[in-house]
PDB file of N, CA and C in Angstrom:
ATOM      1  N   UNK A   1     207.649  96.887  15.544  1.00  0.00           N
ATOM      2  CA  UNK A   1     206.805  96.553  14.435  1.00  0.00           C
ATOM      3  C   UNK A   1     206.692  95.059  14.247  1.00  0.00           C
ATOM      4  N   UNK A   2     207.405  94.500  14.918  1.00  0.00           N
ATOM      5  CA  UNK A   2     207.680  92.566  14.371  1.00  0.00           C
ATOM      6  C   UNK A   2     206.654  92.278  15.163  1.00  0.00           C
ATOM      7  N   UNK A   3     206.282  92.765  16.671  1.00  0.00           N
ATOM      8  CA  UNK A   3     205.182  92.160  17.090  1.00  0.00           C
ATOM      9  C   UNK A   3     204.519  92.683  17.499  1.00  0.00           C
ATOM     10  N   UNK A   4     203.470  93.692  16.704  1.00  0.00           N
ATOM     11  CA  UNK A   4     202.658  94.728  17.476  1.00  0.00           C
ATOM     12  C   UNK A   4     201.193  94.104  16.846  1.00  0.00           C
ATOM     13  N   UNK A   5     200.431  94.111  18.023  1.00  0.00           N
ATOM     14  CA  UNK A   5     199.074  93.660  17.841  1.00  0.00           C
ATOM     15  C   UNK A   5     197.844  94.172  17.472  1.00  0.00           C
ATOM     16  N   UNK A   6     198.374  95.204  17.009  1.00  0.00           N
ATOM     17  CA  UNK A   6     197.172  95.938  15.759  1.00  0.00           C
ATOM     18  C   UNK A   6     197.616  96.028  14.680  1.00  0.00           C
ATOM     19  N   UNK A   7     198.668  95.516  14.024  1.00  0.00           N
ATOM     20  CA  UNK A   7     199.204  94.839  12.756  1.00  0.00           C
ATOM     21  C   UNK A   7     199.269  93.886  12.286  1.00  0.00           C
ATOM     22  N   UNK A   8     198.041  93.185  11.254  1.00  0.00           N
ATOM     23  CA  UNK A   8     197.911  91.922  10.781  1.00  0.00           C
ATOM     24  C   UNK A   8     199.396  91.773  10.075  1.00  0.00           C
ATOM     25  N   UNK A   9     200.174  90.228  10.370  1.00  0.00           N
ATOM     26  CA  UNK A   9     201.225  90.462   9.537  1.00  0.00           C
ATOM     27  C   UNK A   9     200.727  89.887   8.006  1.00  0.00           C
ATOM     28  N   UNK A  10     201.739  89.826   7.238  1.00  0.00           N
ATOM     29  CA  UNK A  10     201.376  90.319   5.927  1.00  0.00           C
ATOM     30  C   UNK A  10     201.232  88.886   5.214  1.00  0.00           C
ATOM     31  N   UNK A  11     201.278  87.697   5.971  1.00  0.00           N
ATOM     32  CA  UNK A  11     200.737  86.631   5.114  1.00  0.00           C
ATOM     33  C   UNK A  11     198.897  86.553   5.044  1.00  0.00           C
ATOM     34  N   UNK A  12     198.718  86.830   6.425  1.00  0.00           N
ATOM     35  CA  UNK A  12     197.203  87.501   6.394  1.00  0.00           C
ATOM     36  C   UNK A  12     196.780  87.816   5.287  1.00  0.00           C
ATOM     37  N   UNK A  13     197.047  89.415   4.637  1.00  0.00           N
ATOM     38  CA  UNK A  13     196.846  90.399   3.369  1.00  0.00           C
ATOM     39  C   UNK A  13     196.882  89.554   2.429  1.00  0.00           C
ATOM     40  N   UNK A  14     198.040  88.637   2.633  1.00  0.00           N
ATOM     41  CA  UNK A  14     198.386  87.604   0.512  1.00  0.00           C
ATOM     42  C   UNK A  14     197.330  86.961   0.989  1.00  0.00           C
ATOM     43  N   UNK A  15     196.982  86.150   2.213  1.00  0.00           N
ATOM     44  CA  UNK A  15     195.864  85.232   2.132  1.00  0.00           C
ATOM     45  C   UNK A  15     194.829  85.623   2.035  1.00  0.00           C
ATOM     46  N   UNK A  16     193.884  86.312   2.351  1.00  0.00           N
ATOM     47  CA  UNK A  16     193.019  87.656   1.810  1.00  0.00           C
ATOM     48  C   UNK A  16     193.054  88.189   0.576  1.00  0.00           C
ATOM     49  N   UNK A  17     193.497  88.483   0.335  1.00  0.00           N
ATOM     50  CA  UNK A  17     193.693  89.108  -1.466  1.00  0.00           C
ATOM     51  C   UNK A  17     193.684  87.459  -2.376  1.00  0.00           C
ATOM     52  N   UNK A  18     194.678  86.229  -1.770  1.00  0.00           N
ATOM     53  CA  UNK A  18     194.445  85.263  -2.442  1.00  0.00           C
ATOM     54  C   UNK A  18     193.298  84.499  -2.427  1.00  0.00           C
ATOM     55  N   UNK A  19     192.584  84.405  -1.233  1.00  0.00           N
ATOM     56  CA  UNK A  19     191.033  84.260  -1.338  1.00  0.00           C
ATOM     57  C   UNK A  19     190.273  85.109  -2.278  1.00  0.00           C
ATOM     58  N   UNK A  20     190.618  86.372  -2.171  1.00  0.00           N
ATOM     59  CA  UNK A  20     189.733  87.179  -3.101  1.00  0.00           C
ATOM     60  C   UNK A  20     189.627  87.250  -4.302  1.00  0.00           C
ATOM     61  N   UNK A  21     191.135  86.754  -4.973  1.00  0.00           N
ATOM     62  CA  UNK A  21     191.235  86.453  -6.441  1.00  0.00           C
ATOM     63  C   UNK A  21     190.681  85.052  -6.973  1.00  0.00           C
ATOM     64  N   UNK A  22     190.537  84.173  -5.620  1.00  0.00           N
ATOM     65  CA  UNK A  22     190.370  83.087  -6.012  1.00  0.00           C
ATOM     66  C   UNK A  22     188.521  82.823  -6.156  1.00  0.00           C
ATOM     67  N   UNK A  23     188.244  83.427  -5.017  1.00  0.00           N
ATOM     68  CA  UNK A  23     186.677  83.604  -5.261  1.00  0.00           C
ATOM     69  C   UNK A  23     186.162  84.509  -6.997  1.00  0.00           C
ATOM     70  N   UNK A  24     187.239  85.597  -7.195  1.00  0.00           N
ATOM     71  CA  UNK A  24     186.812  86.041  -8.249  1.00  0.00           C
ATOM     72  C   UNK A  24     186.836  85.470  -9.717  1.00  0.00           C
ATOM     73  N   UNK A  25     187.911  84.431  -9.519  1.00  0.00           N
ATOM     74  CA  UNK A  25     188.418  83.935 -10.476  1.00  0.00           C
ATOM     75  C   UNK A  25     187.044  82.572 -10.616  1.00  0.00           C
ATOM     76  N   UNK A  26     186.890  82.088  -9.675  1.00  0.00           N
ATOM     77  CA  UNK A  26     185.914  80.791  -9.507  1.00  0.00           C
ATOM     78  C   UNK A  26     184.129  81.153  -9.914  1.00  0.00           C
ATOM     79  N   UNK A  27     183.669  82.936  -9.506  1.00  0.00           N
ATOM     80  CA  UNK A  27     182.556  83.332 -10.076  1.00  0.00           C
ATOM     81  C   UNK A  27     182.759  83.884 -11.315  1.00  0.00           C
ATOM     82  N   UNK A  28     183.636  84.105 -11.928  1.00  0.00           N
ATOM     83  CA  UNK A  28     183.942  84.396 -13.720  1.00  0.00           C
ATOM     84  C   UNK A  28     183.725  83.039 -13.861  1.00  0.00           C
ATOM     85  N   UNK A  29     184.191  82.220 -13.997  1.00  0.00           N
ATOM     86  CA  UNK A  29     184.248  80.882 -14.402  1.00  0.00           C
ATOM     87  C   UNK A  29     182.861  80.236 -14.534  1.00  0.00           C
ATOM     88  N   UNK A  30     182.023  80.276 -13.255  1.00  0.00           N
ATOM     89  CA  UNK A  30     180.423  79.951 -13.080  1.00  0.00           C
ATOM     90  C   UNK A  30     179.954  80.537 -13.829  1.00  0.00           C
ATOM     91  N   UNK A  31     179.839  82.121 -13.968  1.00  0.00           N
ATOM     92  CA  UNK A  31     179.268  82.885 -14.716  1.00  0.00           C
ATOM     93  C   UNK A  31     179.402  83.100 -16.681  1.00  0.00           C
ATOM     94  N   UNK A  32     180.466  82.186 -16.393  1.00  0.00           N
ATOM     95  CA  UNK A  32     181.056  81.978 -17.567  1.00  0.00           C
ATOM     96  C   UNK A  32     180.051  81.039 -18.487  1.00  0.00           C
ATOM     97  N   UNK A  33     180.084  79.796 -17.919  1.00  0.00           N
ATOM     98  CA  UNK A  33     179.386  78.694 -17.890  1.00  0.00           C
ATOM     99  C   UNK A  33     178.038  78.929 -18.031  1.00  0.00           C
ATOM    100  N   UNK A  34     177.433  80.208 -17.137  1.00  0.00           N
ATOM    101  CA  UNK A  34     175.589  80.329 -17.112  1.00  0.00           C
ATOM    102  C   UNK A  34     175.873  81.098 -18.075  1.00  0.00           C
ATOM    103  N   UNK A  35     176.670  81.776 -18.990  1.00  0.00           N
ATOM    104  CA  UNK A  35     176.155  82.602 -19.765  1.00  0.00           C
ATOM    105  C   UNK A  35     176.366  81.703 -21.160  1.00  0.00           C
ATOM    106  N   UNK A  36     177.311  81.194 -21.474  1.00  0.00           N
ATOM    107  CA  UNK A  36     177.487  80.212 -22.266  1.00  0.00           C
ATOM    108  C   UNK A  36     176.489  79.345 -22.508  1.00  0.00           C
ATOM    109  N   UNK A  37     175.704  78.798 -21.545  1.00  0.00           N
ATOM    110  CA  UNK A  37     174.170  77.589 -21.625  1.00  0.00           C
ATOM    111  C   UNK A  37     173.265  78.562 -21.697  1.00  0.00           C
ATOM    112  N   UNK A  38     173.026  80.112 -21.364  1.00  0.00           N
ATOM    113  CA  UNK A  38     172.050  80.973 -22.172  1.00  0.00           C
ATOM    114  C   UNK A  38     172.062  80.950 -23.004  1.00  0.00           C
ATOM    115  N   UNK A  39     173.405  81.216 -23.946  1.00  0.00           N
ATOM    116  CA  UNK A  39     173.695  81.580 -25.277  1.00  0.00           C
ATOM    117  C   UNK A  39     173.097  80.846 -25.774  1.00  0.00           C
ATOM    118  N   UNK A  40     173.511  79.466 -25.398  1.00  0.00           N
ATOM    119  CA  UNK A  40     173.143  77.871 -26.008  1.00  0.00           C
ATOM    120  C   UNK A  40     171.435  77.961 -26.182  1.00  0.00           C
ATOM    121  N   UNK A  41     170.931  77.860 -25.041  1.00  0.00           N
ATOM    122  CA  UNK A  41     169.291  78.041 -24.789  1.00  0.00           C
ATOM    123  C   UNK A  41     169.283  79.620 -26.202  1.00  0.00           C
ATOM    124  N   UNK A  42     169.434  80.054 -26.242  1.00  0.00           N
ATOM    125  CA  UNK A  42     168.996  81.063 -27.486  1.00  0.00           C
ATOM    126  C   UNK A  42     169.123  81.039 -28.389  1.00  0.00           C
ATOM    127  N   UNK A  43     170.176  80.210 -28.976  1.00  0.00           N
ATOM    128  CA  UNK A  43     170.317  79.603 -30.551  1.00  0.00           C
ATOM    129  C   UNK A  43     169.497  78.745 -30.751  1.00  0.00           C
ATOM    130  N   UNK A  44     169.036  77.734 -29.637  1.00  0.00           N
ATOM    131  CA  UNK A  44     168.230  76.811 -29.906  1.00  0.00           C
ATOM    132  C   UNK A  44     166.926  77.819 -30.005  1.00  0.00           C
ATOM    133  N   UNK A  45     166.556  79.014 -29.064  1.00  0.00           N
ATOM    134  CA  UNK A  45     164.974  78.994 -29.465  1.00  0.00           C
ATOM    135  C   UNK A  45     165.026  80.422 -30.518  1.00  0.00           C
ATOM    136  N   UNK A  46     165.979  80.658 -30.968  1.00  0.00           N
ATOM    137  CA  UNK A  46     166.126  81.225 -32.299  1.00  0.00           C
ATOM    138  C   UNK A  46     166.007  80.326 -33.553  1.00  0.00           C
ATOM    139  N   UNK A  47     166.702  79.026 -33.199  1.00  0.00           N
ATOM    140  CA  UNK A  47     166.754  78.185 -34.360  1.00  0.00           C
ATOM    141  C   UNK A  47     164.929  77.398 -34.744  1.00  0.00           C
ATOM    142  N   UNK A  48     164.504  77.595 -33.281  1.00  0.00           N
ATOM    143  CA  UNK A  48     163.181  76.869 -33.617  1.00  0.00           C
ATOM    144  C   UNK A  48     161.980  78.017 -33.744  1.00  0.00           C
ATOM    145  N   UNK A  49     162.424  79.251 -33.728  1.00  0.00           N
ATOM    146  CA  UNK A  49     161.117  80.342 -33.583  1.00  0.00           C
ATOM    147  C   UNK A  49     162.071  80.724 -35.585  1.00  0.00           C
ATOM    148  N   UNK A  50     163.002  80.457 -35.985  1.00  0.00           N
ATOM    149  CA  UNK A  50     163.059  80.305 -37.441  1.00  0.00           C
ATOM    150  C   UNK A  50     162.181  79.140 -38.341  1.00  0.00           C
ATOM    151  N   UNK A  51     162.319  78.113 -37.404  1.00  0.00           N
ATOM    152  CA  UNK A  51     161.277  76.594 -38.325  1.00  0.00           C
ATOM    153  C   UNK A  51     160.094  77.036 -38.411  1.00  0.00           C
ATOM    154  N   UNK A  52     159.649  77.983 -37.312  1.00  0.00           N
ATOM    155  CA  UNK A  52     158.234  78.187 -36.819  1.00  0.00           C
ATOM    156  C   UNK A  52     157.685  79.132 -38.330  1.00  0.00           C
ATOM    157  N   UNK A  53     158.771  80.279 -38.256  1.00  0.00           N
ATOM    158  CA  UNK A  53     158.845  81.354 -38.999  1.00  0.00           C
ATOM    159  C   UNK A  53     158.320  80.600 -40.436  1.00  0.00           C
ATOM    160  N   UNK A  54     159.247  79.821 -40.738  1.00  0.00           N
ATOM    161  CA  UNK A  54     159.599  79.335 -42.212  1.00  0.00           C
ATOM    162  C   UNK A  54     158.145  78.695 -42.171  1.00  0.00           C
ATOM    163  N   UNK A  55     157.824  78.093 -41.174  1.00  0.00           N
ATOM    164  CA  UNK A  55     156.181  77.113 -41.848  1.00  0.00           C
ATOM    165  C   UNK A  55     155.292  78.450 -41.872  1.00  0.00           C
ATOM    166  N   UNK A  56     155.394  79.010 -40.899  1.00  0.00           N
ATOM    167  CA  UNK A  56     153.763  80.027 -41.207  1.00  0.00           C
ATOM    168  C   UNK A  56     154.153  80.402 -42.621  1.00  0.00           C
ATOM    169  N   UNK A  57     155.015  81.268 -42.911  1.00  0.00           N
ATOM    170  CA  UNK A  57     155.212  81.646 -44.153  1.00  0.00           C
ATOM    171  C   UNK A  57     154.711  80.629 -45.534  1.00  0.00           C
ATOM    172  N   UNK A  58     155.493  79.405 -44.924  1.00  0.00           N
ATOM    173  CA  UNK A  58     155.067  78.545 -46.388  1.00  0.00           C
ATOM    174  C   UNK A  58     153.378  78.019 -46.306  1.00  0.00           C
ATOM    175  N   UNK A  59     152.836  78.044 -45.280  1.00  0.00           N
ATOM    176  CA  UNK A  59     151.048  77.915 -44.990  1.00  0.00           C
ATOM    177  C   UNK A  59     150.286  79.287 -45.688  1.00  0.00           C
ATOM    178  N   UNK A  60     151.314  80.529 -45.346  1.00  0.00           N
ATOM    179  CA  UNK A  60     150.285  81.604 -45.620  1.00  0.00           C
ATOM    180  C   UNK A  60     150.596  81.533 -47.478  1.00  0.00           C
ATOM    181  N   UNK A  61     152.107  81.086 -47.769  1.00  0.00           N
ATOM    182  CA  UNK A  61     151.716  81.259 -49.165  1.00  0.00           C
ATOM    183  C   UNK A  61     150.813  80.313 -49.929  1.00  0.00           C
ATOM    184  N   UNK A  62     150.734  78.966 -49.190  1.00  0.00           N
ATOM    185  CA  UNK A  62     149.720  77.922 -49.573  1.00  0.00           C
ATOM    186  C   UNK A  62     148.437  78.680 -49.550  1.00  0.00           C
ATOM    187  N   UNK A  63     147.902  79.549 -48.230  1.00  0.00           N
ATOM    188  CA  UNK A  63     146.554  79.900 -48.708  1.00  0.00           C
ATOM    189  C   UNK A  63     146.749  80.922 -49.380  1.00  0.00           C
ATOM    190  N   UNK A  64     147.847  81.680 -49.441  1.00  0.00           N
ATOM    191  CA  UNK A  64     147.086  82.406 -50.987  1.00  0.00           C
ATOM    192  C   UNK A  64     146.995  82.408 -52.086  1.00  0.00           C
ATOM    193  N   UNK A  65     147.815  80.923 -52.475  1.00  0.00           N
ATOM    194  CA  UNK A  65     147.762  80.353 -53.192  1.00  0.00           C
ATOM    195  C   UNK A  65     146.229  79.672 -53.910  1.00  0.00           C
ATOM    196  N   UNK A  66     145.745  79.044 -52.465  1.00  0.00           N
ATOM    197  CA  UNK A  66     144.337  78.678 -52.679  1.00  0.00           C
ATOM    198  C   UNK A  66     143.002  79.647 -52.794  1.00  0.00           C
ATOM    199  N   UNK A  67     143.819  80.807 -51.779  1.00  0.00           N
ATOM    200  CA  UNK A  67     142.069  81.949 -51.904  1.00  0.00           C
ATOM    201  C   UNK A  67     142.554  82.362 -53.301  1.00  0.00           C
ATOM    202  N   UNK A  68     143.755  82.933 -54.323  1.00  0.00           N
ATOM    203  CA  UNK A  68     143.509  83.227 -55.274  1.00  0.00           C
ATOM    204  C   UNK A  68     142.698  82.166 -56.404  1.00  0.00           C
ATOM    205  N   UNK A  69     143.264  80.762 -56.270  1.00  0.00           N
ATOM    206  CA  UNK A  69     142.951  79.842 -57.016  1.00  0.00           C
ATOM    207  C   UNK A  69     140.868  80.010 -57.027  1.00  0.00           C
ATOM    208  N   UNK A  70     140.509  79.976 -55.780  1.00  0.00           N
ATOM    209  CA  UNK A  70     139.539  80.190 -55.428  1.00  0.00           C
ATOM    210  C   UNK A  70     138.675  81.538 -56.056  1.00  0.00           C
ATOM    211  N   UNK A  71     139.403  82.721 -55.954  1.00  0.00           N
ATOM    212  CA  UNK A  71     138.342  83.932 -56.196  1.00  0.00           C
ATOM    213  C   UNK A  71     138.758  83.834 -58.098  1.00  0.00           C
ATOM    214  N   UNK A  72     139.471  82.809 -59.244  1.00  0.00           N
ATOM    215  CA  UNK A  72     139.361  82.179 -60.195  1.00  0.00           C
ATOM    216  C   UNK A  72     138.201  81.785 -60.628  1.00  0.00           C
ATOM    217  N   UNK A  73     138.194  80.589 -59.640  1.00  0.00           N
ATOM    218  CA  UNK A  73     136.959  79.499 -59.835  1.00  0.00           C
ATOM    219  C   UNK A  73     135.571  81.001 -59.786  1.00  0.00           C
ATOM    220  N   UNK A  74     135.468  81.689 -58.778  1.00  0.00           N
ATOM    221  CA  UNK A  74     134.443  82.041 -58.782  1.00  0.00           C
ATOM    222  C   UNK A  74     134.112  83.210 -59.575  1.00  0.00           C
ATOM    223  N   UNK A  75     135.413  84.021 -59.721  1.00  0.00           N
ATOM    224  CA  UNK A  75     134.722  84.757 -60.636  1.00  0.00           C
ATOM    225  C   UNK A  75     134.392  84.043 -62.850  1.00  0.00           C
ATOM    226  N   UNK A  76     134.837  82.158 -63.305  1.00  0.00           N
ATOM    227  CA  UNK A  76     134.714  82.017 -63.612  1.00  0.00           C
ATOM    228  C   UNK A  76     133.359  81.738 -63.884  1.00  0.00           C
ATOM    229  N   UNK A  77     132.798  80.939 -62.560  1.00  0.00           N
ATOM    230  CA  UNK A  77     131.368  80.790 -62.017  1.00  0.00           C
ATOM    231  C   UNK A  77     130.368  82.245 -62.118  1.00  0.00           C
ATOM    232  N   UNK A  78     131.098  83.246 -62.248  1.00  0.00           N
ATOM    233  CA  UNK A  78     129.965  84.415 -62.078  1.00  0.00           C
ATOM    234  C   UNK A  78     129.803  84.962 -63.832  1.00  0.00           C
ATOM    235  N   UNK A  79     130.799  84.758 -64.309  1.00  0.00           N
ATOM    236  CA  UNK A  79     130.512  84.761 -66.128  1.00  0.00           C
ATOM    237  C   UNK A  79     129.933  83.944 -66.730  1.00  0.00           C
ATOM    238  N   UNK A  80     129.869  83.048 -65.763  1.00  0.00           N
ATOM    239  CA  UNK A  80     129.145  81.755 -66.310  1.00  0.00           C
ATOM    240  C   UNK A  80     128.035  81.908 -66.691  1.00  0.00           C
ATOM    241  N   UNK A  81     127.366  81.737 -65.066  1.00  0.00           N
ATOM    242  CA  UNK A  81     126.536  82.549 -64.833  1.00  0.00           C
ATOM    243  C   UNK A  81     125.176  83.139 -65.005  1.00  0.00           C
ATOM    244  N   UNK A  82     126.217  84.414 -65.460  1.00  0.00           N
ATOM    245  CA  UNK A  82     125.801  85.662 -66.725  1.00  0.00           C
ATOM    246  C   UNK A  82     125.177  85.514 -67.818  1.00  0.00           C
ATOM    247  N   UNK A  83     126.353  84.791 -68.508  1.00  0.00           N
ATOM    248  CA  UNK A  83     125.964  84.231 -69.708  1.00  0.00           C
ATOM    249  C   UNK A  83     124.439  83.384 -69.770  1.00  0.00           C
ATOM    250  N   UNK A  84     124.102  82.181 -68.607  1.00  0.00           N
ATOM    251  CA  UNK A  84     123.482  82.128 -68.571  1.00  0.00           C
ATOM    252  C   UNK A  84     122.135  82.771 -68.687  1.00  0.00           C
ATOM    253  N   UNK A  85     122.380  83.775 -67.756  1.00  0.00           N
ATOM    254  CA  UNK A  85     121.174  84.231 -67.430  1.00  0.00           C
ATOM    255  C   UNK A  85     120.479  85.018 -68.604  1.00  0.00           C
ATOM    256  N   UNK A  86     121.802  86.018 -69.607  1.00  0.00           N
ATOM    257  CA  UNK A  86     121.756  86.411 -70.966  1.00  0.00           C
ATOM    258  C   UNK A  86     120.550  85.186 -71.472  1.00  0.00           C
ATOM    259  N   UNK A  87     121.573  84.023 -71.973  1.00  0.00           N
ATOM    260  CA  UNK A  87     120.515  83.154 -72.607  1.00  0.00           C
ATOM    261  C   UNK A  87     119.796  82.404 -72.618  1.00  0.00           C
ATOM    262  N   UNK A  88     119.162  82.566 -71.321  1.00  0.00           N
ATOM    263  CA  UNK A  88     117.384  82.671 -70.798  1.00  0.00           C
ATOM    264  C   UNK A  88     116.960  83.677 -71.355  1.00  0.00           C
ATOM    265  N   UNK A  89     117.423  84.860 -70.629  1.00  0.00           N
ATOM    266  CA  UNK A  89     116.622  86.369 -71.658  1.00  0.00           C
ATOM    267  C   UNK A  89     116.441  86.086 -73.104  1.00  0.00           C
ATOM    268  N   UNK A  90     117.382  85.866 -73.409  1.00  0.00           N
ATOM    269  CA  UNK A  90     117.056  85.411 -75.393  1.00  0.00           C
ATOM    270  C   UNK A  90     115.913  84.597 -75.414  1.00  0.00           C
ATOM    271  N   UNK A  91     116.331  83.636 -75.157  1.00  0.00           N
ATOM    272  CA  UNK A  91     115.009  82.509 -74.960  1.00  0.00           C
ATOM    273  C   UNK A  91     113.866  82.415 -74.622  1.00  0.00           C
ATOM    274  N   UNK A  92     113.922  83.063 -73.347  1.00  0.00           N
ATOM    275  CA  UNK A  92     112.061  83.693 -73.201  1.00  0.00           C
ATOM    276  C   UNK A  92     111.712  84.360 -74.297  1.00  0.00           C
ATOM    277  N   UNK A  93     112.813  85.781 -74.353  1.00  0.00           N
ATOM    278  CA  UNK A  93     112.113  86.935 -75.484  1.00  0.00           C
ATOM    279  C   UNK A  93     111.558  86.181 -76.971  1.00  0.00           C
ATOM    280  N   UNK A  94     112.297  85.277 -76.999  1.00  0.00           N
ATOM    281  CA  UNK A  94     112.235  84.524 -78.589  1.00  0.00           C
ATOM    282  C   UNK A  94     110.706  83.851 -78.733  1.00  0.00           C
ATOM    283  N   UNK A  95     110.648  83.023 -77.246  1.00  0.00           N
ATOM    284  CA  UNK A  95     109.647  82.227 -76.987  1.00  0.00           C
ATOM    285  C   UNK A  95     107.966  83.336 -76.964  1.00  0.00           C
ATOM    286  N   UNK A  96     108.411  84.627 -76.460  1.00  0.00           N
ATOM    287  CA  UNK A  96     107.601  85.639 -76.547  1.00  0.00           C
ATOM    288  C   UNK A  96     107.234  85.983 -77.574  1.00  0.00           C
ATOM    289  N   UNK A  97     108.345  85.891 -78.185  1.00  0.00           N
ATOM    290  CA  UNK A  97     107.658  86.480 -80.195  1.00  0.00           C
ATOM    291  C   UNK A  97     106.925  85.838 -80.511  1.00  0.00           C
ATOM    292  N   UNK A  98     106.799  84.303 -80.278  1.00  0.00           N
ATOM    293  CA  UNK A  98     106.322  83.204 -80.945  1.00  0.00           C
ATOM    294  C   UNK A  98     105.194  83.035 -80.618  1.00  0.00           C
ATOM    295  N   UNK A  99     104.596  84.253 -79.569  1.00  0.00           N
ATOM    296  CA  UNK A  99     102.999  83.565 -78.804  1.00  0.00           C
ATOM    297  C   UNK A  99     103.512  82.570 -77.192  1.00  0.00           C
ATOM    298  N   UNK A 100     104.260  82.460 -77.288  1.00  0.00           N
ATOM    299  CA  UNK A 100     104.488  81.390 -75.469  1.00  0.00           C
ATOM    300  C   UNK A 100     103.887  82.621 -74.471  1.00  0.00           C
ATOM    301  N   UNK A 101     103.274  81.964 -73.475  1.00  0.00           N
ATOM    302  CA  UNK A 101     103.266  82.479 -72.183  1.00  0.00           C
ATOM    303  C   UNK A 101     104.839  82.057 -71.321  1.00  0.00           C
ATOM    304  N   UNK A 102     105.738  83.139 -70.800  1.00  0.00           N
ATOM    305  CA  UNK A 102     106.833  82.561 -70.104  1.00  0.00           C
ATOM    306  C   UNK A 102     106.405  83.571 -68.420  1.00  0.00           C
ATOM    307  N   UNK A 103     106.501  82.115 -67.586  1.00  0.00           N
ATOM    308  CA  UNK A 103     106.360  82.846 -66.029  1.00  0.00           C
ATOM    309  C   UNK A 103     107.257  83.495 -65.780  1.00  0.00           C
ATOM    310  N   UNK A 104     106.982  84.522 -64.766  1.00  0.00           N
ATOM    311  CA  UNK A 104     108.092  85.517 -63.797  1.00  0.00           C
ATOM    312  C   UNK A 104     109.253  84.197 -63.334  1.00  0.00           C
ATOM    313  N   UNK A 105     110.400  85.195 -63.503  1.00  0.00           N
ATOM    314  CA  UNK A 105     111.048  84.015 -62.045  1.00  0.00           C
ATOM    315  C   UNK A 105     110.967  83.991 -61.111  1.00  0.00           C
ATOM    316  N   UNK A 106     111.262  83.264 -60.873  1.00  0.00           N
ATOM    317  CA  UNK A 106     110.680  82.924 -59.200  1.00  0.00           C
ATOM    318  C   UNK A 106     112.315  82.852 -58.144  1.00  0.00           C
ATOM    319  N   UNK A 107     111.984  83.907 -57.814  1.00  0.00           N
ATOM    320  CA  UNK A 107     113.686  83.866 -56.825  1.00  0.00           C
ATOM    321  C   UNK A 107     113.091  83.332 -55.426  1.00  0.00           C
ATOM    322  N   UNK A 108     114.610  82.902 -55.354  1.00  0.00           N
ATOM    323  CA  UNK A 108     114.747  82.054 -53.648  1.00  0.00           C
ATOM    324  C   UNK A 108     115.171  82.880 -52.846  1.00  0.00           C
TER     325      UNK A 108
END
């Protein structure tokens, strides 16, 4: 058995197995590292798809801030208006009692 030549002797096996732990030990380590600078790369585009988040949000409440401010103005503008248009009607009709000729309106 001390010198038979289809028997690797056994520093062979430790050196083999110690390569093998050592390769395994050296791709944990790499892999360690690429997963760690993913992580990294994902907080960062978590942290910036949050800034992103936070402005649309504060833009969309700005415009609805403004279309409400807006459908305000206009439905103030449409009583307005109204009223107007009420007191024309008075005014012709009045002007009618009195003998006036008042023209059609004339729409655009």
């Amino acid at each position: 058995m001390n010198g038979g030549s289809d028997i690797a002797p056994w520093w062979v096996a430790g050196g083999a197995a110690a390569l093998w732990i050592a390769r395994e030990f050296i791709g944990a380590v790499l892999n360690r590292k690429q997963d760690k600078a993913e992580a990294d790369g994902n907080v960062a585009l978590l942290a910036g798809l949050t800034a992103r988040i936070e402005s649309l949000e504060q833009s969309q409440a700005t415009l609805s801030l403004q279309l409400a401010e807006e459908m305000k103005l206009r439905m103030t503008a449409q009583e307005q208006a109204h009223r107007l248009r009420l007191r024309v009607m008075t005014l012709e009709s009045s002007l009618r009692g009195l003998g006036a000729v008042v023209p059609p309106e004339i729409s655009h």
